[in-house]
C-alpha atoms as a PDB file:
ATOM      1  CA  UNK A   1       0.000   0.000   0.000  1.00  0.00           C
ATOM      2  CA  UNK A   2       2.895   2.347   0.185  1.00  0.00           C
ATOM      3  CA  UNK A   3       3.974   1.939  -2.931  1.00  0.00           C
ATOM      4  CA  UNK A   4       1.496   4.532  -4.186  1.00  0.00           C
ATOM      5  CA  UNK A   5       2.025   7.773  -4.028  1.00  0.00           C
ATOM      6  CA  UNK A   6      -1.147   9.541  -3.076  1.00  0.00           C
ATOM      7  CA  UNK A   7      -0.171  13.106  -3.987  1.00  0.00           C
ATOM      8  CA  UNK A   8      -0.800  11.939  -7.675  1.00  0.00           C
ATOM      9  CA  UNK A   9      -4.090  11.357  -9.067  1.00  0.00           C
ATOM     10  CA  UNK A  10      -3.480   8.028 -10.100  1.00  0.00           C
ATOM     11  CA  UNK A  11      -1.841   7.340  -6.782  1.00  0.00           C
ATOM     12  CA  UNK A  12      -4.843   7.974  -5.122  1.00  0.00           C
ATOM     13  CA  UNK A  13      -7.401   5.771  -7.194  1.00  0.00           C
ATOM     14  CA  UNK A  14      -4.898   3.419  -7.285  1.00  0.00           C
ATOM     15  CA  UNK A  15      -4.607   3.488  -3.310  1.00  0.00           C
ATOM     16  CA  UNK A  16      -8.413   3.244  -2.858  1.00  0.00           C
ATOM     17  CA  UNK A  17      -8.358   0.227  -4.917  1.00  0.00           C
ATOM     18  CA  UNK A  18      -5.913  -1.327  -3.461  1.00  0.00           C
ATOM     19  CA  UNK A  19      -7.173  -1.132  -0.175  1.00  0.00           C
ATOM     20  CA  UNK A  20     -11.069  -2.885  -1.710  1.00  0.00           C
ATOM     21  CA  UNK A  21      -8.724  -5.645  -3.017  1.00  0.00           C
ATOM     22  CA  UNK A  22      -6.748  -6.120   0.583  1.00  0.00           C
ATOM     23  CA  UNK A  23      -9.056  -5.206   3.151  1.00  0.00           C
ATOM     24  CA  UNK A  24     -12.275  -6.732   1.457  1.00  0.00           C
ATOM     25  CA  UNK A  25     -10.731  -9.748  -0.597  1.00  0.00           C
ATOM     26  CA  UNK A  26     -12.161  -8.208  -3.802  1.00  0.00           C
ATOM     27  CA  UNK A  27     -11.714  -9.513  -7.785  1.00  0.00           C
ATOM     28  CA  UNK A  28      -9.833  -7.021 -10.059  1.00  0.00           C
ATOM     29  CA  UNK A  29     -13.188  -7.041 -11.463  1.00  0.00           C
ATOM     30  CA  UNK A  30     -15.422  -6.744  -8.564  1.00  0.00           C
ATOM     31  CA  UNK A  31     -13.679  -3.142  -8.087  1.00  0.00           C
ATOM     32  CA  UNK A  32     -13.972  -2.178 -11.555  1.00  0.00           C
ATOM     33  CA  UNK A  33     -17.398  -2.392 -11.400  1.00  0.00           C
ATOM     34  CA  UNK A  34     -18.451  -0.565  -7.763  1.00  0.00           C
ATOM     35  CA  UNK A  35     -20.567   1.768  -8.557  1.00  0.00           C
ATOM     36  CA  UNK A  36     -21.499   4.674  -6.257  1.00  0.00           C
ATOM     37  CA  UNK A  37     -25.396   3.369  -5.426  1.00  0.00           C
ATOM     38  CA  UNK A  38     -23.344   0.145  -3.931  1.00  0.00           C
ATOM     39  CA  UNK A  39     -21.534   2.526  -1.068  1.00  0.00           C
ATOM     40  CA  UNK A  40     -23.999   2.742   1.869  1.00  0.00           C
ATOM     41  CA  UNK A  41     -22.097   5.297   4.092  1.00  0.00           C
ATOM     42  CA  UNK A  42     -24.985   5.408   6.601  1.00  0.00           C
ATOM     43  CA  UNK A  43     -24.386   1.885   7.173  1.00  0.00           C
ATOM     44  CA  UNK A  44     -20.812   1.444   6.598  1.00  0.00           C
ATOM     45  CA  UNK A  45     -21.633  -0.997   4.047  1.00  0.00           C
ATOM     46  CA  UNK A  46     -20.351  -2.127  -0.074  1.00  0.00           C
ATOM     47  CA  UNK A  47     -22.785  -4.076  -1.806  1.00  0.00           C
ATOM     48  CA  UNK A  48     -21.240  -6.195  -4.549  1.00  0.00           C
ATOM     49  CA  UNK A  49     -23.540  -6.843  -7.383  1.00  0.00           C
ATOM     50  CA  UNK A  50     -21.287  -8.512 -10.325  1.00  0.00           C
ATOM     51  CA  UNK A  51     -20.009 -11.156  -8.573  1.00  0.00           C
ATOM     52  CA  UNK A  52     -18.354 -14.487 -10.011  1.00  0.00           C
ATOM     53  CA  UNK A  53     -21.620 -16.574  -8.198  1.00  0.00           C
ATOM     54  CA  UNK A  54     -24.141 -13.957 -10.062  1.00  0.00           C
ATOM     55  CA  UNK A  55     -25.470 -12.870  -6.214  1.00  0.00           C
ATOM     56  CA  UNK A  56     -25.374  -9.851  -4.676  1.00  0.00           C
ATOM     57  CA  UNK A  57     -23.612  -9.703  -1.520  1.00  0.00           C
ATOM     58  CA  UNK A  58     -22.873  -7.123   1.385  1.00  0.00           C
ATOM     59  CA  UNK A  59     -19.782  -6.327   2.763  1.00  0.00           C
ATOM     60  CA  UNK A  60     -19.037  -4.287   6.087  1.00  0.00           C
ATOM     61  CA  UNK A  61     -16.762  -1.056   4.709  1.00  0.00           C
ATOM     62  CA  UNK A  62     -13.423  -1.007   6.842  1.00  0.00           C
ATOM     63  CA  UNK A  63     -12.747   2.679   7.916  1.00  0.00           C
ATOM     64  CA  UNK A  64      -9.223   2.768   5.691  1.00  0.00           C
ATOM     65  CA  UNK A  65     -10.763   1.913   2.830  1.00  0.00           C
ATOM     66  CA  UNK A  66     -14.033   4.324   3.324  1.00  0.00           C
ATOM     67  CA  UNK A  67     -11.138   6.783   3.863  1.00  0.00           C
ATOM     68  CA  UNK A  68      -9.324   5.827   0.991  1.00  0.00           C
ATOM     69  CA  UNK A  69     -12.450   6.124  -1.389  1.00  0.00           C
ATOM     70  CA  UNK A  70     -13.473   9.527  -0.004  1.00  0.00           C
ATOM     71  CA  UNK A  71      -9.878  11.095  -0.681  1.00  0.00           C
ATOM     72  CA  UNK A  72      -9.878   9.735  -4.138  1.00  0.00           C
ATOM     73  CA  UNK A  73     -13.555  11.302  -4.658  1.00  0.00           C
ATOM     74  CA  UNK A  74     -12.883  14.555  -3.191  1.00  0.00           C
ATOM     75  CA  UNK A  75      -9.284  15.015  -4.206  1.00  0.00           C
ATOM     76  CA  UNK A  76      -8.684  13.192  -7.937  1.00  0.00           C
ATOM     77  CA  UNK A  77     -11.715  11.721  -9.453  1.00  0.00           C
ATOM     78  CA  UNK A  78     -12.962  13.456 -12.409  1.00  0.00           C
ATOM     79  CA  UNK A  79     -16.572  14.830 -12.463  1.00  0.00           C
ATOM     80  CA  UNK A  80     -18.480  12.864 -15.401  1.00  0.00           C
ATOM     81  CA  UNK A  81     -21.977  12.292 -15.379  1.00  0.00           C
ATOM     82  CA  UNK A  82     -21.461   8.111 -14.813  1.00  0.00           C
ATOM     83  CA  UNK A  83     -21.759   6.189 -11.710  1.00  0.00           C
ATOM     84  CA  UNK A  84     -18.777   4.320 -11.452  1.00  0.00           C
ATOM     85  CA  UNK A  85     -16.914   5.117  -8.420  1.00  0.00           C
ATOM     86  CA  UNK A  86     -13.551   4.636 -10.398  1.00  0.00           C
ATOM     87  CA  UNK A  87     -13.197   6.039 -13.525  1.00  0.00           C
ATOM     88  CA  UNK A  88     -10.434   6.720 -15.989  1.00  0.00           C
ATOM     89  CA  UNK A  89      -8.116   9.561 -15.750  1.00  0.00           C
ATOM     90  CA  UNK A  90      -7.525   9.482 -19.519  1.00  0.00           C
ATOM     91  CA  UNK A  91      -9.506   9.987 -22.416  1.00  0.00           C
ATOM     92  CA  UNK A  92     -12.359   8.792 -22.349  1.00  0.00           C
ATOM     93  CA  UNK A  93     -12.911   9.989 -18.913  1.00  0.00           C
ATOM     94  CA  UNK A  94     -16.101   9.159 -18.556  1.00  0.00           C
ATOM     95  CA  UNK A  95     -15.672   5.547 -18.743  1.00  0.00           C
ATOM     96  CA  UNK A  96     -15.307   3.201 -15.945  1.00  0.00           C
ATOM     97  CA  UNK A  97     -12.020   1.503 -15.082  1.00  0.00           C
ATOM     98  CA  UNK A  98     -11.887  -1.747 -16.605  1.00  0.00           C
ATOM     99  CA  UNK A  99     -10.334  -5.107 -14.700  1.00  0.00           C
ATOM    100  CA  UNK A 100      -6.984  -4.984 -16.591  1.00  0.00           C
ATOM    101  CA  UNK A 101      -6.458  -1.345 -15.296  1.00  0.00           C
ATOM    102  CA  UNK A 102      -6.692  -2.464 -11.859  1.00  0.00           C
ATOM    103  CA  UNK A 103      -4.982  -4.849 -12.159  1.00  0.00           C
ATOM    104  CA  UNK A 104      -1.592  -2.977 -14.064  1.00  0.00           C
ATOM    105  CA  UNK A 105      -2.227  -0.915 -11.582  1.00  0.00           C
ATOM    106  CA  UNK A 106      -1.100  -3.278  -8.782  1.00  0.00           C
ATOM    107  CA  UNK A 107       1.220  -5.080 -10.950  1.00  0.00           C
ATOM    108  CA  UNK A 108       3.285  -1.425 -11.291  1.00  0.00           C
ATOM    109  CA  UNK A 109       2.853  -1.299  -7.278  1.00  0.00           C
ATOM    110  CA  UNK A 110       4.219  -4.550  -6.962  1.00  0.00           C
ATOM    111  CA  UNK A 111       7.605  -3.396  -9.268  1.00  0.00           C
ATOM    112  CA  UNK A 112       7.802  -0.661  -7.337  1.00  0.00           C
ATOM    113  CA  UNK A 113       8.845  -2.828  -4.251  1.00  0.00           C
ATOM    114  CA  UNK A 114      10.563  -4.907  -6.197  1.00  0.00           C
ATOM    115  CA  UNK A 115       7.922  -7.805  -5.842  1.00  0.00           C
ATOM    116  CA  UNK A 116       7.275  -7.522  -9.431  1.00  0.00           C
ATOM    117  CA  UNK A 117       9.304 -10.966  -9.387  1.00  0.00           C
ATOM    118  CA  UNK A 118       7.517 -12.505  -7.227  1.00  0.00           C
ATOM    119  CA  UNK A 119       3.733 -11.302  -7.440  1.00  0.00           C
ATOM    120  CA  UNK A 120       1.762 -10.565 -10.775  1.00  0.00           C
ATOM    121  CA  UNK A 121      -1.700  -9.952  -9.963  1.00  0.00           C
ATOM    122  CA  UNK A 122      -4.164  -8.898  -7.795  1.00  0.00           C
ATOM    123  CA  UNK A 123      -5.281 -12.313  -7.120  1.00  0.00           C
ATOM    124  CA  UNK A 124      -2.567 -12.604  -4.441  1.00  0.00           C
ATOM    125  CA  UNK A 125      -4.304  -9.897  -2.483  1.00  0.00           C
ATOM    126  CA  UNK A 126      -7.512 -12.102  -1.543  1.00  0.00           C
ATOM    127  CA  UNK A 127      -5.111 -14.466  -0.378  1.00  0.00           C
ATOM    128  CA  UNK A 128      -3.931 -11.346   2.043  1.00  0.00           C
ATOM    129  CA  UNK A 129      -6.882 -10.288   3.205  1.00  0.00           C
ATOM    130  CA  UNK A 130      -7.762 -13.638   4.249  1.00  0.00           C
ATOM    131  CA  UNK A 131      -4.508 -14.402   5.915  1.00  0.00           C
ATOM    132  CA  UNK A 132      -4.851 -10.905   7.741  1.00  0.00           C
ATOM    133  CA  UNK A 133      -8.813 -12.007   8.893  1.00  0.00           C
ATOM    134  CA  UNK A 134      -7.521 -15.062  10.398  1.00  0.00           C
ATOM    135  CA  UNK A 135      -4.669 -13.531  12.278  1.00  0.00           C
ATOM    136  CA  UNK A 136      -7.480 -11.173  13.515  1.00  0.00           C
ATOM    137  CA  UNK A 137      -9.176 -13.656  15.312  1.00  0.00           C
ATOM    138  CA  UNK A 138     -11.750 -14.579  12.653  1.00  0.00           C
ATOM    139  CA  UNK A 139     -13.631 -17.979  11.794  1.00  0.00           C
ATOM    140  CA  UNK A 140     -13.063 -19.932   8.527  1.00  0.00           C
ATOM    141  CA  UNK A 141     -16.974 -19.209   8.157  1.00  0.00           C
ATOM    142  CA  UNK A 142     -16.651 -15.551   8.679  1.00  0.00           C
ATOM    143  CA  UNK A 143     -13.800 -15.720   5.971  1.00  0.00           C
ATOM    144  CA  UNK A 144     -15.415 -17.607   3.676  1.00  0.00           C
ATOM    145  CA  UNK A 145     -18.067 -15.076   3.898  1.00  0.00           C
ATOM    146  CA  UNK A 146     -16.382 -11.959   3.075  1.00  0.00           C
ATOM    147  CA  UNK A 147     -14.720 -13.917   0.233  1.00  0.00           C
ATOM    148  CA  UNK A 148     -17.891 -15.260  -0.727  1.00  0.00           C
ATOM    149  CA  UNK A 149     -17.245 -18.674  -0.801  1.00  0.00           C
ATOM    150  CA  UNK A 150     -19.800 -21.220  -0.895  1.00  0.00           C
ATOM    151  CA  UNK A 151     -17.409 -24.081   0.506  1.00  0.00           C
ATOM    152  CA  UNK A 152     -14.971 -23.639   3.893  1.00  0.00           C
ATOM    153  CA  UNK A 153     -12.692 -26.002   2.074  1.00  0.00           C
ATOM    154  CA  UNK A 154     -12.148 -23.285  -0.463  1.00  0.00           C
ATOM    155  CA  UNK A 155     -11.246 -20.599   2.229  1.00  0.00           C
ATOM    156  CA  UNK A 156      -8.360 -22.958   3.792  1.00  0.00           C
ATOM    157  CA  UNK A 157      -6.366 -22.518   0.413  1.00  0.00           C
ATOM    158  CA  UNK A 158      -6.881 -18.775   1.132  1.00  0.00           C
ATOM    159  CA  UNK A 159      -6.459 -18.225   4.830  1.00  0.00           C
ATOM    160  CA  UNK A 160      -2.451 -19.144   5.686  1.00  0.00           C
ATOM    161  CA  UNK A 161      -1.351 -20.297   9.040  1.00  0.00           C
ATOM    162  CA  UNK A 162       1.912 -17.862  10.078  1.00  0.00           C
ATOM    163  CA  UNK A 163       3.529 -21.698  10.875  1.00  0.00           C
ATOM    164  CA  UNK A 164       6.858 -19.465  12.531  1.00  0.00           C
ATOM    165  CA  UNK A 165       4.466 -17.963  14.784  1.00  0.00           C
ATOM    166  CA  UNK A 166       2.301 -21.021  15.945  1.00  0.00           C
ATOM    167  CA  UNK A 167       5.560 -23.084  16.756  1.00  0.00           C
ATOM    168  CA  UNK A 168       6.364 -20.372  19.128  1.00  0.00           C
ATOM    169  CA  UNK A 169       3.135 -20.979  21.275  1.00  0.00           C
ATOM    170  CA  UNK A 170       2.806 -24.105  19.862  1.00  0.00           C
ATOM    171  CA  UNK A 171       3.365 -26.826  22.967  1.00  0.00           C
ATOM    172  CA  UNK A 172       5.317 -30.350  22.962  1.00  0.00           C
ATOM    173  CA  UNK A 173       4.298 -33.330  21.521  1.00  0.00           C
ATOM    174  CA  UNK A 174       3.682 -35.787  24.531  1.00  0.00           C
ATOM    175  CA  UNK A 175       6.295 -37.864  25.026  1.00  0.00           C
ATOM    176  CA  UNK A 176       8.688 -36.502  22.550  1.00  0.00           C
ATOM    177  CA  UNK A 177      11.707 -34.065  23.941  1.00  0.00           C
ATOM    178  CA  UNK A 178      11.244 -30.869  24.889  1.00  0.00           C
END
């Protein structure tokens, strides 16, 4: 997330989308397609409507990523008459942000920290904010169900035990040595 730099106005849209990928285990193309009827500030809430299942689904909106969204609107994002919350910052301007442009987007954030090698896509991101919701505390179920998965079996591959940090609590095995 640091690797954008939020005094430009593609740093800033590319911020707030960055933080709907990691803090809500988005799709490139779930964010590409928010539109600004799906934001419920009163409620703190992000409906997704264009999911991969074809159902609508309601996510709670994490305060950094609210915050995120509300700098890009007020700071960067071009007035047009459409209701896509992102937009492009070229010509056409008017048009929504399509999946590949999120997803350069965090590909060029992943060169920047020299994880370009390493990481590609924005895929790897669901993966984080599952492994961050389990090392919060949370179920499988309530991981599953931000990532809107129909099967728990499906949110293991996701959610990754920090194995460094459970041997550290992690007691003996009877009757081996300490």
């Amino acid at each position: 997330l640091d690797a954008f730099d939020q005094r430009t106005v593609s740093g800033q849209r590319g911020y707030a989308m960055a933080r709907c990928l990691v803090d809500l285990g988005l799709r490139a193309s779930e964010v590409a397609r928010i539109e600004f009827d799906d934001l419920n500030w009163h409620e703190g809430t992000l409906r997704i409507r264009t999911t991969k299942s074809r159902r609508v689904d309601v996510l709670p909106l994490p305060a950094p990523t609210g915050q995120a969204i509300v700098q890009y609107l007020r700071n960067t994002r071009p007035q047009t008459p459409g209701r896509a919350l992102f937009v492009r910052h070229r010509a056409p301007i008017d048009e929504p942000v399509s999946t590949s442009i999120v997803r350069n987007t965090v590909r060029l954030a992943f060169a920047r920290c020299g994880l370009a090698a390493r990481y590609g896509g924005t895929h790897v991101l669901r993966h984080t904010a599952a492994t961050r919701l389990l090392e919060a505390g949370a179920s499988l179920k309530d991981i599953a169900d931000i990532l809107r998965h129909r099967c728990l079996d499906t949110s293991t591959i996701y959610a990754k035990v920090d194995l460094a940090k459970l041997a550290v609590i992690a007691a003996p095995w009877p009757g081996s040595a300490p």
